[in-house]
N, C-alpha and C. Protein backbone atom coordinates (compact mmCIF):
# COMPACT_ATOMS: atom_id res chain seq x y z
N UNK A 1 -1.07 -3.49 77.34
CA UNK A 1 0.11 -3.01 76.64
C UNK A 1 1.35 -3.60 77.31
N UNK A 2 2.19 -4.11 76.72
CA UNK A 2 3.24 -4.59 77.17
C UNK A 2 4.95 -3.51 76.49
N UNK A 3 5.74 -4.03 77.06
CA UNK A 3 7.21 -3.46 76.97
C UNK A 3 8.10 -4.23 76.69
N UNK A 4 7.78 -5.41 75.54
CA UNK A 4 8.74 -6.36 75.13
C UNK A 4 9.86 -5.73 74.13
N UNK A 5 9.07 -5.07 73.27
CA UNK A 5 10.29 -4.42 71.92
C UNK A 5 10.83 -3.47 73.16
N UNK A 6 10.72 -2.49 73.73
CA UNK A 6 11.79 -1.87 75.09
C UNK A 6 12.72 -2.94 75.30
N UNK A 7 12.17 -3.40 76.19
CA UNK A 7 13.23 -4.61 76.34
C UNK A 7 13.99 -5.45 75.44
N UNK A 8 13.80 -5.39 74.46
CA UNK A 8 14.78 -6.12 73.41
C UNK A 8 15.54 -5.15 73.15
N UNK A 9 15.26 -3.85 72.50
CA UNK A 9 16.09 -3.08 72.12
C UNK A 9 17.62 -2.86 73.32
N UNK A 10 16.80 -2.56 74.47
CA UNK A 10 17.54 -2.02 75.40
C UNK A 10 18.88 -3.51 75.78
N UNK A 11 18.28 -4.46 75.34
CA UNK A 11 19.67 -5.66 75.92
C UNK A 11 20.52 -6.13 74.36
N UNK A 12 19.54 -5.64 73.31
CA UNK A 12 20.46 -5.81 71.94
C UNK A 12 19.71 -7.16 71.39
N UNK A 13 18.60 -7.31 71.84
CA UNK A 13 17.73 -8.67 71.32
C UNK A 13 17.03 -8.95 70.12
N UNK A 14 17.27 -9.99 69.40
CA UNK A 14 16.25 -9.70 68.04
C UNK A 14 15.10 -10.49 68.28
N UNK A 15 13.87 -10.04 68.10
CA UNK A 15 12.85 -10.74 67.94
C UNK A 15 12.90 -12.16 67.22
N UNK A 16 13.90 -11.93 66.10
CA UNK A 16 13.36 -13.18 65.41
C UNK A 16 14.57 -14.57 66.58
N UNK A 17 15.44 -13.92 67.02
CA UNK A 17 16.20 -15.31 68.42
C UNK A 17 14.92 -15.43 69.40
N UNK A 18 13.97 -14.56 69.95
CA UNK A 18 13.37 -14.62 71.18
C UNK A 18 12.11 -15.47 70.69
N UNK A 19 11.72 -15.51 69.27
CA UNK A 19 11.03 -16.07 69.02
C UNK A 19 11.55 -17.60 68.41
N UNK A 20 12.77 -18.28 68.02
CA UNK A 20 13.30 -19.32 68.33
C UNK A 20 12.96 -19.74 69.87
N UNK A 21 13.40 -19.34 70.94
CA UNK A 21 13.72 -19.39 72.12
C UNK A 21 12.30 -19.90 72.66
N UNK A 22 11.15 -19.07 72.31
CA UNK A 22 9.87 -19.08 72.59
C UNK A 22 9.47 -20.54 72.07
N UNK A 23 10.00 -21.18 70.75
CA UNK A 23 9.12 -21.71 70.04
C UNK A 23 7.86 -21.41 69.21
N UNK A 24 7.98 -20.18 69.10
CA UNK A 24 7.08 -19.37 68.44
C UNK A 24 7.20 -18.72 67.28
N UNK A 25 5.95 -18.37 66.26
CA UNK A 25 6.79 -17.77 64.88
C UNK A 25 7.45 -16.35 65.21
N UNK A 26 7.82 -16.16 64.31
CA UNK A 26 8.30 -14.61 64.20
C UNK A 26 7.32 -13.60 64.31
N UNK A 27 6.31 -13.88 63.65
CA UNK A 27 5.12 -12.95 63.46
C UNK A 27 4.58 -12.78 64.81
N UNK A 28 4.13 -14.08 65.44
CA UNK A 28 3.80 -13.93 66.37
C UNK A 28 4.40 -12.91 67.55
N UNK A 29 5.80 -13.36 67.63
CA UNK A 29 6.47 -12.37 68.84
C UNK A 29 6.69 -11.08 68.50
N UNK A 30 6.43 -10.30 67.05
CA UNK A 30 6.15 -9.12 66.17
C UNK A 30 5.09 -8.71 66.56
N UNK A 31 4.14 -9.58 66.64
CA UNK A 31 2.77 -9.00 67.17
C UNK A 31 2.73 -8.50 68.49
N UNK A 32 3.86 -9.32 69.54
CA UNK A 32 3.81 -9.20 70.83
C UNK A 32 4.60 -7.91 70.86
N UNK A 33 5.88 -7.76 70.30
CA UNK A 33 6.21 -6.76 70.56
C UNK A 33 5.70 -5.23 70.11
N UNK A 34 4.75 -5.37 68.90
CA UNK A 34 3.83 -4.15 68.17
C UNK A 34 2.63 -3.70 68.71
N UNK A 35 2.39 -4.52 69.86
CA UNK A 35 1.36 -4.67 70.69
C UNK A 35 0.04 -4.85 70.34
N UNK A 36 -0.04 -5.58 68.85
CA UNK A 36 -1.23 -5.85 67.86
C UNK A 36 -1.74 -6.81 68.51
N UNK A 37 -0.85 -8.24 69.72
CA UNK A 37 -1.23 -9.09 70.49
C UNK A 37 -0.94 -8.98 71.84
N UNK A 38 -1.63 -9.49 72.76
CA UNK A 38 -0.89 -9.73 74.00
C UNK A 38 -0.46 -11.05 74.76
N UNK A 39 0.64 -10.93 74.64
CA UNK A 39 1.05 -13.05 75.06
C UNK A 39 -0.01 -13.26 76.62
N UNK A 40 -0.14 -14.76 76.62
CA UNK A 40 -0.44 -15.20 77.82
C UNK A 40 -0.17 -14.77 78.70
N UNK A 41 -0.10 -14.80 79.99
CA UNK A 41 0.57 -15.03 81.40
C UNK A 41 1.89 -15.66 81.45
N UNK A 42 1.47 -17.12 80.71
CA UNK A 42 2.02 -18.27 80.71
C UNK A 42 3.63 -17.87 79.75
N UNK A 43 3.14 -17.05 79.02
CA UNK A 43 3.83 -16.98 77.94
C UNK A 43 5.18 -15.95 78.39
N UNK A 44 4.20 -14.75 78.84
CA UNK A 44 4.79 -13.76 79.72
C UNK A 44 5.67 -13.77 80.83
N UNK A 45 5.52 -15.07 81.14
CA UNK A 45 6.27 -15.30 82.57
C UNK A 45 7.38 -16.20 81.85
N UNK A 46 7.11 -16.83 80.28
CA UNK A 46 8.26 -17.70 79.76
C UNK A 46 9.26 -16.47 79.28
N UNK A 47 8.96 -15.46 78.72
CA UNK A 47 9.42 -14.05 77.84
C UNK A 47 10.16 -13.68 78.89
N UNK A 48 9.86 -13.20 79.89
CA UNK A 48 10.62 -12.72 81.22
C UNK A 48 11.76 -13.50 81.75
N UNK A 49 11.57 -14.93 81.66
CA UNK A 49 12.44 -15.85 82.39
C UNK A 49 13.62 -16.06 80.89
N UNK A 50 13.30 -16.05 80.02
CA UNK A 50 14.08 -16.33 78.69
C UNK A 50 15.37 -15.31 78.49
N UNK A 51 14.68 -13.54 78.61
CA UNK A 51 15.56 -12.43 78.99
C UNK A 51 15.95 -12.32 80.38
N UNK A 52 15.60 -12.89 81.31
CA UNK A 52 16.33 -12.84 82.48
C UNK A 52 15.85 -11.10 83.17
N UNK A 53 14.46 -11.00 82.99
CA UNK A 53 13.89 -9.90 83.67
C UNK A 53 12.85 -9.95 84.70
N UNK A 54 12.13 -9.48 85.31
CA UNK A 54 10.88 -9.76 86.03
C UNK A 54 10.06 -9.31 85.16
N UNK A 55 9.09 -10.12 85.17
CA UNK A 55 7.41 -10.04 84.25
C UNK A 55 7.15 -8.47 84.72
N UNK A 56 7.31 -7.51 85.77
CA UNK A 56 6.64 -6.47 85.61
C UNK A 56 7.46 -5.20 84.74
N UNK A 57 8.92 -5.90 84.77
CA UNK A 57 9.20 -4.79 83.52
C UNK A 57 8.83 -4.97 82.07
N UNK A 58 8.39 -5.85 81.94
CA UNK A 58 7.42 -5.95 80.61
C UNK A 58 6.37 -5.65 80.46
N UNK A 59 5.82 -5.14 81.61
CA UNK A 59 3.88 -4.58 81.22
C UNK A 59 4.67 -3.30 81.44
N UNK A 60 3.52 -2.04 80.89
CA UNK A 60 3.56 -0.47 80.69
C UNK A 60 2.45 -0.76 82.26
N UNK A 61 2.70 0.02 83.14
CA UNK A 61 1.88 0.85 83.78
C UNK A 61 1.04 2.01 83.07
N UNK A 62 -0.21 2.44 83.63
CA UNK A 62 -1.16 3.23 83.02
C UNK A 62 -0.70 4.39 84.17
């Protein structure tokens, strides 16, 4: 489970810029943020560096 839509909401981000940014479709980063998918590592560590956060405020702790 990740905390990407948190994090967008909370800095005023739209999915459909982060997914420009990504190079990725829209759907796709919809999925990431609905948690229907889970991005890479690779991807995760690009998502983090793009918003200017650390990769662990984007995963949910259990």
């Amino acid at each position: 489970m990740n905390r990407i839509k948190e994090v967008l909401e909370k800095k005023g981000i739209k999915q459909k810029w982060l997914a420009e940014e990504l190079g990725k479709s829209y759907n796709m980063v919809n999925s990431y943020a609905q948690n229907r998918r889970q991005p890479s590592l690779e991807t995760l560590f690009e998502i983090a560096k793009i918003l200017n956060v650390e990769v662990k405020s984007l995963i949910k702790e259990n």
